[in-house]
Protein backbone atom coordinates (compact mmCIF):
# COMPACT_ATOMS: atom_id res chain seq x y z
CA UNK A 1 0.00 0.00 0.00
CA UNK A 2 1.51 3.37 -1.00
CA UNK A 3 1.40 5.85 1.99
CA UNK A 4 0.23 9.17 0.29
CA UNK A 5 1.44 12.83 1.91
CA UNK A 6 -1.36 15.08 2.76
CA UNK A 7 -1.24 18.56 2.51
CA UNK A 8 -1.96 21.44 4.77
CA UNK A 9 -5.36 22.63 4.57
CA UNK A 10 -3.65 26.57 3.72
CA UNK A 11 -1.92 24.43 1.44
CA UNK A 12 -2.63 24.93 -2.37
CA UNK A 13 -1.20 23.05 -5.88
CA UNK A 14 0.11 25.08 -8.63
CA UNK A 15 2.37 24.66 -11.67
CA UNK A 16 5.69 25.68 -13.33
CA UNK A 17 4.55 28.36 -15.84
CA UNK A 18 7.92 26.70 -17.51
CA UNK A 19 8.20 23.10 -17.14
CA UNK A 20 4.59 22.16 -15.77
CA UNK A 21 5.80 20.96 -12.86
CA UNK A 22 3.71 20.61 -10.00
CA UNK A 23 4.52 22.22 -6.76
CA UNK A 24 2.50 23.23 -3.75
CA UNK A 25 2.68 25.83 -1.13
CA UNK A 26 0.77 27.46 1.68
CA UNK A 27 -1.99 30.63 0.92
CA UNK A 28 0.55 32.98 2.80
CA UNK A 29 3.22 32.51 0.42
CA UNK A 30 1.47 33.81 -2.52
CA UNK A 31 3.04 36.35 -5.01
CA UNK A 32 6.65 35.28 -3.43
CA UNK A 33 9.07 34.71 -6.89
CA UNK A 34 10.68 30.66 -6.19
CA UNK A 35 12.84 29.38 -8.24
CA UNK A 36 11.65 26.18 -9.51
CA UNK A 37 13.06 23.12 -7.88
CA UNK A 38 12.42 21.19 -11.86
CA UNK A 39 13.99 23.96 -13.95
CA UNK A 40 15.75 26.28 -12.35
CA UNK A 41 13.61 29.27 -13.84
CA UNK A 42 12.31 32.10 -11.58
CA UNK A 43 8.25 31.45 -10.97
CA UNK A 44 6.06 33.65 -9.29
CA UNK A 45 3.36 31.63 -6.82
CA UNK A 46 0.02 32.57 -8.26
CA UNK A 47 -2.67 33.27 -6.01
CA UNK A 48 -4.62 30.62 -4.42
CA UNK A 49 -7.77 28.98 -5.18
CA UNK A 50 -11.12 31.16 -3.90
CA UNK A 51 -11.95 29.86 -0.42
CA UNK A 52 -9.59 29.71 0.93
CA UNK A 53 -9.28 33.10 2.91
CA UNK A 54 -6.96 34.62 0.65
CA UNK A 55 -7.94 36.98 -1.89
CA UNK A 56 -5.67 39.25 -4.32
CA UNK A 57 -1.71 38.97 -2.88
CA UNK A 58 0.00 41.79 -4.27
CA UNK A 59 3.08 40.46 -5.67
CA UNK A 60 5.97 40.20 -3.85
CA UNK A 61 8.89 43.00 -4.42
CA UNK A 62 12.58 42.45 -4.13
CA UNK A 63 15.15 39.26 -4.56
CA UNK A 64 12.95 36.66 -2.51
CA UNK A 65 15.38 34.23 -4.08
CA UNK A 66 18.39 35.74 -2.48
CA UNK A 67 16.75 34.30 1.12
CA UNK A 68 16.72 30.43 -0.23
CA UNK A 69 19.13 30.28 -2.55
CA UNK A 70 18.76 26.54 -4.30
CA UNK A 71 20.22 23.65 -3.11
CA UNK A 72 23.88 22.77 -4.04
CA UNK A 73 24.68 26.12 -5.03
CA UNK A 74 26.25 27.44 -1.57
CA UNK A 75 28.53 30.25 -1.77
């Protein structure tokens, strides 16, 4: 039997505007710019789904990136 991960209920699925790959993230982080873990590419989170208390996020400004730089790429 395959044990399947449940998400967060502020938790919400998106996709790579890029590679279509899925990702997930909480309602708060919405509008942040990620770098894809797939392709490498800068995405911006979209906003979530309605209902879930989140409206409109105005995107985020600023190198959000800079914070969580990708893994196996340390300076």
């Amino acid at each position: 039997m395959m044990k399947r991960k449940t998400m967060n209920t502020n938790e919400f699925k998106f996709y790579c505007s890029h590679c279509d790959q899925p990702l997930q993230c909480e309602a708060q982080f919405a509008g942040r710019q990620i770098q894809c873990p797939a392709c490498q590419l800068l995405i911006r989170i979209p906003n979530p789904p309605a209902g879930m208390g989140f409206t409109q996020v105005q995107p985020e400004s600023g190198r959000t990136w800079d914070t969580h730089p990708p893994k196996g790429n340390q300076a």
